[in-house]
C-alpha atoms as a PDB file:
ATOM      1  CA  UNK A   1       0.248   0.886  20.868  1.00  0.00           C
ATOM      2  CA  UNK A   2       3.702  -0.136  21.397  1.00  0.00           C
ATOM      3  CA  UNK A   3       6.774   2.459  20.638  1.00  0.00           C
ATOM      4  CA  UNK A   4      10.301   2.402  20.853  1.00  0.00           C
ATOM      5  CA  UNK A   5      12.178   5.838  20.803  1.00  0.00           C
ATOM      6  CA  UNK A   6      15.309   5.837  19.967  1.00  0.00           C
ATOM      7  CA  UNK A   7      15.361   2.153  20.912  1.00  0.00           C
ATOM      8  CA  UNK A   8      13.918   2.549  24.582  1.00  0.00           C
ATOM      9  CA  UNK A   9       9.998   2.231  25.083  1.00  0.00           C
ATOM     10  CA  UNK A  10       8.188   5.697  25.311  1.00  0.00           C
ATOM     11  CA  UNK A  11       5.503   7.962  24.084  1.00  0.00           C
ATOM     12  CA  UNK A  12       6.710  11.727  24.098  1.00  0.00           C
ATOM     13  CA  UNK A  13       9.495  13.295  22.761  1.00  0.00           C
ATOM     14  CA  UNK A  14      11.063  16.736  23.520  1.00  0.00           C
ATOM     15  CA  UNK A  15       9.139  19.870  22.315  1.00  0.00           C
ATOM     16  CA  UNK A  16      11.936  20.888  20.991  1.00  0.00           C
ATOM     17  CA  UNK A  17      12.176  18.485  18.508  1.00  0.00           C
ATOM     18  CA  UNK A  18      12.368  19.585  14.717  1.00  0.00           C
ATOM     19  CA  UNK A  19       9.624  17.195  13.507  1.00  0.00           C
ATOM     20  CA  UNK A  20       7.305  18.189  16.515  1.00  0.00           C
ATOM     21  CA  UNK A  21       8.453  22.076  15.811  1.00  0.00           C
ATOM     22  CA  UNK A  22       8.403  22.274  11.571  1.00  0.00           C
ATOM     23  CA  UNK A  23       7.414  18.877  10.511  1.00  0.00           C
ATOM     24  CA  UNK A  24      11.420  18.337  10.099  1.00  0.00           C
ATOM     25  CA  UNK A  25      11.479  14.253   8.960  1.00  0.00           C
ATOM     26  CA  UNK A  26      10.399  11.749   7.198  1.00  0.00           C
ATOM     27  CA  UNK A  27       8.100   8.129   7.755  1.00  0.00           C
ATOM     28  CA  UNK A  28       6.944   5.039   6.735  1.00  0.00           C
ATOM     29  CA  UNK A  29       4.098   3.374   7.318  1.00  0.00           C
ATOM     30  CA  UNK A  30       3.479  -0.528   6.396  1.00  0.00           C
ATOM     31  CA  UNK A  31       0.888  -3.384   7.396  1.00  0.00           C
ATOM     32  CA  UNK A  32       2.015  -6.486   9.422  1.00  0.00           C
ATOM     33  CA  UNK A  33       0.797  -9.628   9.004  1.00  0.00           C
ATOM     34  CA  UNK A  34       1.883 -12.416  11.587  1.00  0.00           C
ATOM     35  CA  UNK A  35       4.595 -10.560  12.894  1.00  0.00           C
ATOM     36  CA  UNK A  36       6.014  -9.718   9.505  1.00  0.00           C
ATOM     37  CA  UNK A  37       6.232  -6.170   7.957  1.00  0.00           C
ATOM     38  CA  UNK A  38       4.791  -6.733   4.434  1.00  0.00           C
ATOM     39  CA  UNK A  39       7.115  -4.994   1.633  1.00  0.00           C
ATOM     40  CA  UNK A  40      10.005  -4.239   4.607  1.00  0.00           C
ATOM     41  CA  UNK A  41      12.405  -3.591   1.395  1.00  0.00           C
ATOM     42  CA  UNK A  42      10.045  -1.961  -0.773  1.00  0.00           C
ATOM     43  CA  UNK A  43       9.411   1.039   2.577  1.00  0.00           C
ATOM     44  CA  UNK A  44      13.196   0.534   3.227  1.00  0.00           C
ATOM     45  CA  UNK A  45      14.084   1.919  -0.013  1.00  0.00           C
ATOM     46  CA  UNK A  46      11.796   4.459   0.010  1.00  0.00           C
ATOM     47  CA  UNK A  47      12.983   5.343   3.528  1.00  0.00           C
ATOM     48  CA  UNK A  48      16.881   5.396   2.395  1.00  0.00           C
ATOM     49  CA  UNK A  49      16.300   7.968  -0.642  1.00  0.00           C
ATOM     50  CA  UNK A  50      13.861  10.108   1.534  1.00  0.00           C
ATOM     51  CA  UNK A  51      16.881  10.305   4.383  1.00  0.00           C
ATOM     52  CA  UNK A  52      19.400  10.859   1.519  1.00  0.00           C
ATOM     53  CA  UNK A  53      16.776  13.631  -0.626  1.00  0.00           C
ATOM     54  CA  UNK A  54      16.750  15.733   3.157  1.00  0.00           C
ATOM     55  CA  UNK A  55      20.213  14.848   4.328  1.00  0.00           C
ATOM     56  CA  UNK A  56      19.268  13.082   7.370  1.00  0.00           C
ATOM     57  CA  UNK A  57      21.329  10.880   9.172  1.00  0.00           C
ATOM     58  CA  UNK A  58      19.979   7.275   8.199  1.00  0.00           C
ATOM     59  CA  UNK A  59      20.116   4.871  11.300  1.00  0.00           C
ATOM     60  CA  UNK A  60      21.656   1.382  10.375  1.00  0.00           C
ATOM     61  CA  UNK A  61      19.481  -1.115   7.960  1.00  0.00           C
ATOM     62  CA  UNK A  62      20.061  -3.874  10.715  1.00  0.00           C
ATOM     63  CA  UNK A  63      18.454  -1.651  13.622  1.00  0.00           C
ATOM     64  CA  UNK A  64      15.649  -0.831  12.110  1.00  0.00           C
ATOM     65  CA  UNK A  65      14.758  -4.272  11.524  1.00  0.00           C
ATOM     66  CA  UNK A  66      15.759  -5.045  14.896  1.00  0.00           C
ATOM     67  CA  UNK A  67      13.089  -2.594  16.637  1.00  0.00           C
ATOM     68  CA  UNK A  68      10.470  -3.505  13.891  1.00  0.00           C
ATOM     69  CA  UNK A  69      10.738  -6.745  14.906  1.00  0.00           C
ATOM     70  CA  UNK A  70      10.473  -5.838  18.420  1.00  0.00           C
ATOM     71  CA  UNK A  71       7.144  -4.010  18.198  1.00  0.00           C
ATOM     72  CA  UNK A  72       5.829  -6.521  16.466  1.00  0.00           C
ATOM     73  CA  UNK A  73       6.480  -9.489  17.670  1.00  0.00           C
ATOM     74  CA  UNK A  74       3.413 -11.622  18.650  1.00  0.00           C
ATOM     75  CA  UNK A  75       0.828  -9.165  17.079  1.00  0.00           C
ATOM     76  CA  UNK A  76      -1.027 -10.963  13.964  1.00  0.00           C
ATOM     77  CA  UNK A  77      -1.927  -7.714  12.412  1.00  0.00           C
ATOM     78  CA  UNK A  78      -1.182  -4.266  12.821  1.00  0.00           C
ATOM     79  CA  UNK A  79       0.212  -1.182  11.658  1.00  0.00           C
ATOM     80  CA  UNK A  80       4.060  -0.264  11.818  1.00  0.00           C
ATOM     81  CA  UNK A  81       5.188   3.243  11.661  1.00  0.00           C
ATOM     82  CA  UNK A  82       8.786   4.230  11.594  1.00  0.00           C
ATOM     83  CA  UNK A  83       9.613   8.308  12.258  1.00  0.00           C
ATOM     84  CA  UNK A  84      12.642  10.139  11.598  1.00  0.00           C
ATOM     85  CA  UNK A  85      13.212  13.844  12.402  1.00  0.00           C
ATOM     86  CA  UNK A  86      16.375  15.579  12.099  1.00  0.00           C
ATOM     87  CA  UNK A  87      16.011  15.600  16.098  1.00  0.00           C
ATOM     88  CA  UNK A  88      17.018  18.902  18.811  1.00  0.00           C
ATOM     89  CA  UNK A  89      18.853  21.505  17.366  1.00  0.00           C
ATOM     90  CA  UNK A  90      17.626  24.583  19.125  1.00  0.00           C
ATOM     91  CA  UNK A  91      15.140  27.465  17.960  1.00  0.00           C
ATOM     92  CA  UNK A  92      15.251  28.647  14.253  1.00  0.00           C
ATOM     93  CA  UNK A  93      15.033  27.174  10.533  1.00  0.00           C
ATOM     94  CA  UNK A  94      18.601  26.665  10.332  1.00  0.00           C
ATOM     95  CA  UNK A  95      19.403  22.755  11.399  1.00  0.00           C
ATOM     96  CA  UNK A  96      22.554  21.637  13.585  1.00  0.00           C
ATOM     97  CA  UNK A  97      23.495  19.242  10.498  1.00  0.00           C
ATOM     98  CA  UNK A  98      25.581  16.719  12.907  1.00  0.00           C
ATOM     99  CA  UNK A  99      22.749  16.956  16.010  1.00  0.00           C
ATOM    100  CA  UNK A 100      21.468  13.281  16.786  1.00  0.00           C
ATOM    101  CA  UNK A 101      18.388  12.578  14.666  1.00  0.00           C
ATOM    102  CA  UNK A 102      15.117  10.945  16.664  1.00  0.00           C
ATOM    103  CA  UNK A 103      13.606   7.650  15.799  1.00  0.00           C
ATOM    104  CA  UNK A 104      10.003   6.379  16.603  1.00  0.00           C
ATOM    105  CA  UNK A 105       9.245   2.832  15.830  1.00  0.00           C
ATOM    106  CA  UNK A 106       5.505   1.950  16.649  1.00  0.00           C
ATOM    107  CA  UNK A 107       3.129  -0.693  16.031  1.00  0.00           C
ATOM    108  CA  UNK A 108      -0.313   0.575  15.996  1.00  0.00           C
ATOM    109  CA  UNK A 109      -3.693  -1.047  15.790  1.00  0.00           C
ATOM    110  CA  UNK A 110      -4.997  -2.789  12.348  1.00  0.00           C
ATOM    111  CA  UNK A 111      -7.845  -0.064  11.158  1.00  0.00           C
ATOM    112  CA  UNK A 112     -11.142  -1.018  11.173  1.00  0.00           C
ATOM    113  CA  UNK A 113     -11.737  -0.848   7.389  1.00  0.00           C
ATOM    114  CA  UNK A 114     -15.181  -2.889   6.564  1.00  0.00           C
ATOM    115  CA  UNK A 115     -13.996  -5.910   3.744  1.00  0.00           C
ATOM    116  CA  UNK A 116     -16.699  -5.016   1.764  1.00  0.00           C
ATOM    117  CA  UNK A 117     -14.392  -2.052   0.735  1.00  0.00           C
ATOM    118  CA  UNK A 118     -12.085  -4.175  -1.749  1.00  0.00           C
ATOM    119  CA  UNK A 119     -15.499  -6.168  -3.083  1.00  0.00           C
ATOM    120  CA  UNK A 120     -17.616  -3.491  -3.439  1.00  0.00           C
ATOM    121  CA  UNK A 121     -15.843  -0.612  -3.806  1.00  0.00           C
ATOM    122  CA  UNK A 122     -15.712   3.330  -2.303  1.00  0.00           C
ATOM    123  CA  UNK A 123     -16.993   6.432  -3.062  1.00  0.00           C
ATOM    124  CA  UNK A 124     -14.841   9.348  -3.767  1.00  0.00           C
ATOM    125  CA  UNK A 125     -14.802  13.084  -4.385  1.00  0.00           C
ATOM    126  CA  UNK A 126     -12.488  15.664  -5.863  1.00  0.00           C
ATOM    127  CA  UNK A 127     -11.203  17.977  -3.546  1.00  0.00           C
ATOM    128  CA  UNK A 128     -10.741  21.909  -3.236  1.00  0.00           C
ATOM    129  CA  UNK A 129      -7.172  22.463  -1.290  1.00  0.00           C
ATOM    130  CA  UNK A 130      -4.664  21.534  -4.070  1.00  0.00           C
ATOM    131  CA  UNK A 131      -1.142  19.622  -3.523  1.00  0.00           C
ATOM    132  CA  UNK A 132       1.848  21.973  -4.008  1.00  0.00           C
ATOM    133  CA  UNK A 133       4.359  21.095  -7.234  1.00  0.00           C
ATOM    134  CA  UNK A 134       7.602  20.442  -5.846  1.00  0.00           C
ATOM    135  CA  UNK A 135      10.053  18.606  -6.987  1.00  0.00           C
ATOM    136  CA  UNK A 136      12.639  18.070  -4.097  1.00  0.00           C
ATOM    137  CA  UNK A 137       9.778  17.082  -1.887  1.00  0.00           C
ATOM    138  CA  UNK A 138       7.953  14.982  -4.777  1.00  0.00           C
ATOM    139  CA  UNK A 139       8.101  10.885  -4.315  1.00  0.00           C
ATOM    140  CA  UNK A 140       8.873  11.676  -0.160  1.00  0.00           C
ATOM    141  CA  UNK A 141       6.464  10.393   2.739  1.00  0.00           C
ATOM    142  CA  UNK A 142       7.615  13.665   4.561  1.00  0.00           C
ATOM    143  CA  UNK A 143       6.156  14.916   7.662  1.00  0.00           C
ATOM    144  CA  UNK A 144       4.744  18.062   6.358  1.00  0.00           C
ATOM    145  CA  UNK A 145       0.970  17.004   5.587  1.00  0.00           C
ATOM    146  CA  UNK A 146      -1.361  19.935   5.931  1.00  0.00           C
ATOM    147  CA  UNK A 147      -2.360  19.319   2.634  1.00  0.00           C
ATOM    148  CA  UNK A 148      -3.604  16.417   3.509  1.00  0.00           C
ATOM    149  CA  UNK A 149      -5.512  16.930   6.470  1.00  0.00           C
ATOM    150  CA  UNK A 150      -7.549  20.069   5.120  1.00  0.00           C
ATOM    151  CA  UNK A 151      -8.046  17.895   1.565  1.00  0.00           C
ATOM    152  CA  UNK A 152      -9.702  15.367   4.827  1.00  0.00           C
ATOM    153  CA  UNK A 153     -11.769  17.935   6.285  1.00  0.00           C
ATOM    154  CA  UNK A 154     -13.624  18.303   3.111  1.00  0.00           C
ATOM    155  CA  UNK A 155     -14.891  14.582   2.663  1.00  0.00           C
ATOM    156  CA  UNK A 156     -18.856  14.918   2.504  1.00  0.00           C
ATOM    157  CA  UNK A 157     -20.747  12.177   4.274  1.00  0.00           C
ATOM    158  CA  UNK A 158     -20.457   8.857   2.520  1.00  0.00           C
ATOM    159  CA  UNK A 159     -17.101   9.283   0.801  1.00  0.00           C
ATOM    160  CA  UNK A 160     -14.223   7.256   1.581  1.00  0.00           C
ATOM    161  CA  UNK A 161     -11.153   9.430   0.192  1.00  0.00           C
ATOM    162  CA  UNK A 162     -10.733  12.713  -1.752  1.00  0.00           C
ATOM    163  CA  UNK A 163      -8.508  13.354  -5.058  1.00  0.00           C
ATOM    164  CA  UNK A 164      -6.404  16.210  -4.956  1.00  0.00           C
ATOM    165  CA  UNK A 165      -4.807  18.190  -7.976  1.00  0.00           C
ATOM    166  CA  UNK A 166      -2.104  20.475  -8.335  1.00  0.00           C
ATOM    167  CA  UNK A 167      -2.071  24.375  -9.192  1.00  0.00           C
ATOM    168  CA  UNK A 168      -2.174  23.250 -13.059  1.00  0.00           C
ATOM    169  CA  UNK A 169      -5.186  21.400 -12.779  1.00  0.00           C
ATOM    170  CA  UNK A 170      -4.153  17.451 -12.867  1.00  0.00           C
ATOM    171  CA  UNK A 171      -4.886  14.968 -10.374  1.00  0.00           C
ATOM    172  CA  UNK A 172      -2.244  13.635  -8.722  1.00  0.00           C
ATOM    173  CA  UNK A 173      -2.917  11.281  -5.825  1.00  0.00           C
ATOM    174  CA  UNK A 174      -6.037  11.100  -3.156  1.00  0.00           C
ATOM    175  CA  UNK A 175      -5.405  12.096   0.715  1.00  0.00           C
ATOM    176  CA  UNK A 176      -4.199   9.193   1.424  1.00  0.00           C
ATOM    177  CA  UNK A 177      -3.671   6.873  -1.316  1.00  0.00           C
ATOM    178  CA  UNK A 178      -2.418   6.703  -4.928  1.00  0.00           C
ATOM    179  CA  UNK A 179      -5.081   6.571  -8.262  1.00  0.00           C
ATOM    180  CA  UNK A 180      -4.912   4.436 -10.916  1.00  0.00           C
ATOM    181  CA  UNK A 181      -7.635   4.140 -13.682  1.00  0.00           C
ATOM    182  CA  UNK A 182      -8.411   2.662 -16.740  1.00  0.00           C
ATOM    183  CA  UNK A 183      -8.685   3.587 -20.096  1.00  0.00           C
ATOM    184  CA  UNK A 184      -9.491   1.659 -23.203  1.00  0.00           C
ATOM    185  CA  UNK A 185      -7.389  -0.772 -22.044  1.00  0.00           C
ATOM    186  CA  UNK A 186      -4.494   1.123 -20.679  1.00  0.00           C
ATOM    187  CA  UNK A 187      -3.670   0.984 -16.735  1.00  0.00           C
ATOM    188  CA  UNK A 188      -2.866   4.793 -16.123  1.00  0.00           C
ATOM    189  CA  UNK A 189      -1.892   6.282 -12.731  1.00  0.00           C
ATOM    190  CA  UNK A 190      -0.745  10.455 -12.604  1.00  0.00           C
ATOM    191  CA  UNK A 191       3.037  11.541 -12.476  1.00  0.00           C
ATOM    192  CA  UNK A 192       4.374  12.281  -9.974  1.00  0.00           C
ATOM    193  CA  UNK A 193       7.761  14.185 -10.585  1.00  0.00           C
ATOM    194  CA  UNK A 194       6.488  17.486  -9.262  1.00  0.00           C
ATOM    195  CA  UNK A 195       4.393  16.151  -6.162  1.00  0.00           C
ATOM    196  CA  UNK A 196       2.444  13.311  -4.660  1.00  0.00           C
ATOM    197  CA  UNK A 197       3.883  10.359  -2.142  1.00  0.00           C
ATOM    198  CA  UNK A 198       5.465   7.374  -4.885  1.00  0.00           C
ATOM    199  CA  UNK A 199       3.804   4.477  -2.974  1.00  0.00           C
ATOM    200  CA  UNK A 200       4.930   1.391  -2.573  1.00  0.00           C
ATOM    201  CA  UNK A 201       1.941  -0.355  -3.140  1.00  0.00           C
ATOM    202  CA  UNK A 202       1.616   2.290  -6.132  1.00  0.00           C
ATOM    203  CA  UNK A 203       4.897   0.502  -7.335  1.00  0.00           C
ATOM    204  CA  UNK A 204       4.259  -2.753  -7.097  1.00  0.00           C
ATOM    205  CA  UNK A 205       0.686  -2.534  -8.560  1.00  0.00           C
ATOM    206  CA  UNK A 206       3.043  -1.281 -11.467  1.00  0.00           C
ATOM    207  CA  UNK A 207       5.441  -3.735 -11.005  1.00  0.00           C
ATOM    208  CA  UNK A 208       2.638  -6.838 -11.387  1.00  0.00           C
ATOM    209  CA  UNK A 209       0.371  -5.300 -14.492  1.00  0.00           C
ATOM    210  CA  UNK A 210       3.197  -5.013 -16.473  1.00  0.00           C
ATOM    211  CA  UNK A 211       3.995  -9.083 -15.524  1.00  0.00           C
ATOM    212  CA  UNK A 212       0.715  -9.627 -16.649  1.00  0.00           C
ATOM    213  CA  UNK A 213       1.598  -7.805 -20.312  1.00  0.00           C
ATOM    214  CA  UNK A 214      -0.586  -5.002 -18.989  1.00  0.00           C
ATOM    215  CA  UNK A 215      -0.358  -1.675 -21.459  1.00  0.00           C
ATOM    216  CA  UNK A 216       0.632   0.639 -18.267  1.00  0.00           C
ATOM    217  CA  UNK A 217       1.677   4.475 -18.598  1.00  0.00           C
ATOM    218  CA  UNK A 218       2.560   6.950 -15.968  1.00  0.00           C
ATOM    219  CA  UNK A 219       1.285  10.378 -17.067  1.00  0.00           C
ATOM    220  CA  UNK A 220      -0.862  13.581 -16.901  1.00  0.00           C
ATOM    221  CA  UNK A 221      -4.653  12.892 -15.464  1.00  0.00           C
ATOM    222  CA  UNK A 222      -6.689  15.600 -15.347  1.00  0.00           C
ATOM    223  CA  UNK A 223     -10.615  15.226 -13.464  1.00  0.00           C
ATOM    224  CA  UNK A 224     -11.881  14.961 -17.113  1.00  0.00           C
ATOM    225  CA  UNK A 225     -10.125  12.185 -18.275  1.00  0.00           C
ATOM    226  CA  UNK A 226     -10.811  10.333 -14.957  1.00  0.00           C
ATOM    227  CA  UNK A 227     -14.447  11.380 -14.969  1.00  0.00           C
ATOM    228  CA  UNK A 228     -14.350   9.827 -18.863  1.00  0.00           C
ATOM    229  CA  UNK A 229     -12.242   6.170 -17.331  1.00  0.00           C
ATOM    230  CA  UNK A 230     -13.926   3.284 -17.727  1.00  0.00           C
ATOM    231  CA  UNK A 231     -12.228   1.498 -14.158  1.00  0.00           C
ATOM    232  CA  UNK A 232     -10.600   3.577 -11.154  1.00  0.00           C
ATOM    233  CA  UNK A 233      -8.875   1.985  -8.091  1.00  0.00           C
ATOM    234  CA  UNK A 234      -6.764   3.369  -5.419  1.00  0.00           C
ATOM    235  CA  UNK A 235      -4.055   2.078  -3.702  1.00  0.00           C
ATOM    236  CA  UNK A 236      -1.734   2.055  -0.590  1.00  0.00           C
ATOM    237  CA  UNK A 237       0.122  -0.284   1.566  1.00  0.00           C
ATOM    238  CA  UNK A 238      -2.687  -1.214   4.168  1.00  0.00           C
ATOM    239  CA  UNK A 239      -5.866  -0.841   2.073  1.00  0.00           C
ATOM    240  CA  UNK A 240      -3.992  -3.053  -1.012  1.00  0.00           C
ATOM    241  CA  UNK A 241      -6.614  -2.092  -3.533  1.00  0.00           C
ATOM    242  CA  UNK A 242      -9.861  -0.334  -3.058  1.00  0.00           C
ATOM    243  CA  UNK A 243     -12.067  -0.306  -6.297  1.00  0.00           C
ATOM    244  CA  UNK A 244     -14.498   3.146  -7.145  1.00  0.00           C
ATOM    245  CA  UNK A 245     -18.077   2.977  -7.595  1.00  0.00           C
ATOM    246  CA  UNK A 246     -18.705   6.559  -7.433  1.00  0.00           C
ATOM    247  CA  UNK A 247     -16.745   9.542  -8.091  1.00  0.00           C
ATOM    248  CA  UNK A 248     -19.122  12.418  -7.138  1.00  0.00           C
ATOM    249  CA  UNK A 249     -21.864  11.857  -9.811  1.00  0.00           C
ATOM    250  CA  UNK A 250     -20.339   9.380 -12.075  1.00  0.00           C
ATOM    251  CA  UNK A 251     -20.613   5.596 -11.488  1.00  0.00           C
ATOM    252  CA  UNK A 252     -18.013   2.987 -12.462  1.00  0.00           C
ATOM    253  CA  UNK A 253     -17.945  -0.373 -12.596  1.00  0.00           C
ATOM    254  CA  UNK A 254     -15.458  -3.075 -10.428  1.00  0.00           C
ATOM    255  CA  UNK A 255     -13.904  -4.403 -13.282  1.00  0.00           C
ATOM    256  CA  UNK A 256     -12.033  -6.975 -14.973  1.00  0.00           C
ATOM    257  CA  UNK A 257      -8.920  -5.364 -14.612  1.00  0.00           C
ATOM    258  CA  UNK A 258      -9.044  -4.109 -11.367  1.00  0.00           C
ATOM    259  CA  UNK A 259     -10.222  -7.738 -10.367  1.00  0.00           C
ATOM    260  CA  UNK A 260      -6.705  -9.045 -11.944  1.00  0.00           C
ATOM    261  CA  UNK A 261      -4.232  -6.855 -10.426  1.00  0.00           C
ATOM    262  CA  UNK A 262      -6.360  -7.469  -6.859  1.00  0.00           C
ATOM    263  CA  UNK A 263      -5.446 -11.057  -7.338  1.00  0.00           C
ATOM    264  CA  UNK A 264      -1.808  -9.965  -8.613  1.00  0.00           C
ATOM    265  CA  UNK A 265      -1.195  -8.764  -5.250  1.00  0.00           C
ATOM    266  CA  UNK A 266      -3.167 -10.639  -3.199  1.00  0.00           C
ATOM    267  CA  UNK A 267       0.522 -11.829  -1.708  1.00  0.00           C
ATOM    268  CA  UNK A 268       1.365  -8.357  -0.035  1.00  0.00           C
ATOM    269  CA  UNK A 269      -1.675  -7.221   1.936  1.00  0.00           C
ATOM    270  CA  UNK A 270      -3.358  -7.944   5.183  1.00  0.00           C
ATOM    271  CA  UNK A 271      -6.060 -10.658   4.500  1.00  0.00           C
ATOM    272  CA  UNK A 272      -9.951  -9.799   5.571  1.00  0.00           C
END
């Protein structure tokens, strides 16, 4: 792993820093291929409006891309991760609101994810912990993912990712990617005003079915009418698309349309 902190190489930052302390920041995380981060713009945006939603202090567009090139420079595949914590400002909720933010730029190994994954497919399960409705935080790749990690501990043997719901009872996303399914035709994927990570990938799946003249709504999924779908994928930036086979007892096929859109964005993920 290679890491820049606040533009010098490193690995540790000061306890008494607000994301180590409350989970004070945001990040980004994005596959590299040849060098190259793959959808820089696409995480950049998403990394501008988080900074703006939690009134950090955005560091300049041009040193970003300056350390992200740094990192990975010479690697042919990997994982870049960009942090951003509102930094040191002493012991309490309250923030410092001109302290110096902290910045972590690292390049981390390519997971080992078996290709058989985007041919064949993964099995899936619903999950217990819910995801909290809230609407300031909804859309944000915030620090704060306890959510996440107990909605992890559940997996049972032989499933890849859980789906998570909030306290009303619809799905909105899986631990650690976005779900998209399909219904007599439709391309559906849940809403995600009140909670749930807007992913990138997420986007431009979006982005590329309706291209294609795909019939594609946004909107409520509950486990009913994704137990009743006749396709479900999931999506982020580094697994691109992952078809399901299984989702607890119910079987589903890869199909036609989840074939399409894999070869609709075939251009922005890591190749097997």
């Amino acid at each position: 792993m290679t890491t820049l902190i606040d533009g010098k190489p490193g690995e540790s930052i000061s306890i008494l820093d607000r994301g180590f302390q409350y989970g004070d920041g945001i990040f980004e995380t994005m596959a590299v291929a040849n060098s190259e981060p793959l959808l820089w713009d696409r995480h950049l945006h998403r990394f501008l409006h988080g900074t703006a939603r939690l009134s950090l202090k955005a560091p300049s567009v041009d040193l970003l891309r300056r350390e992200a090139e740094q990192v990975c420079r010479g690697n042919e595949r990997g994982v870049l991760k960009i942090i951003l914590t509102r930094g040191i400002t002493g012991r309490g909720y309250a923030p410092n609101m001109d302290a110096a933010t902290t910045r972590a730029v690292s390049l981390l190994p390519w997971p080992d994810y078996p290709a058989r994954l985007r041919t064949d497919g993964v099995n899936v399960q619903f999950c217990r912990n819910l995801i909290t409705r809230h609407p300031v935080l909804a859309g944000l790749k915030h620090l704060n993912r306890l959510e996440q990690v107990l909605a992890r501990m559940e997996l049972k043997n032989g499933c890849t990712e859980g789906l998570m719901q909030d306290e009303t009872g619809h799905i909105i996303e899986g631990t650690m990617a976005n779900i998209f399914i399909v219904s007599g035709g439709a391309l559906l994927t849940p809403n995600l005003e009140h909670s749930g990570v807007d992913g990138v990938m997420r986007g431009l799946v979006l982005e590329r079915a309706r291209a294609l003249s795909m019939d594609c709504r946004v909107t409520e999924l509950t486990r009913e009418i994704i137990l009743g779908a006749d396709e479900v994928f999931l999506t982020n930036s580094l697994i691109g698309i992952w078809p399901v086979r299984q989702i607890e007892s119910q079987d589903y096929p890869v199909g036609r349309i989840t074939k399409q859109i894999q070869d609709a964005i075939r251009d922005a993920i890591v190749a097997d």
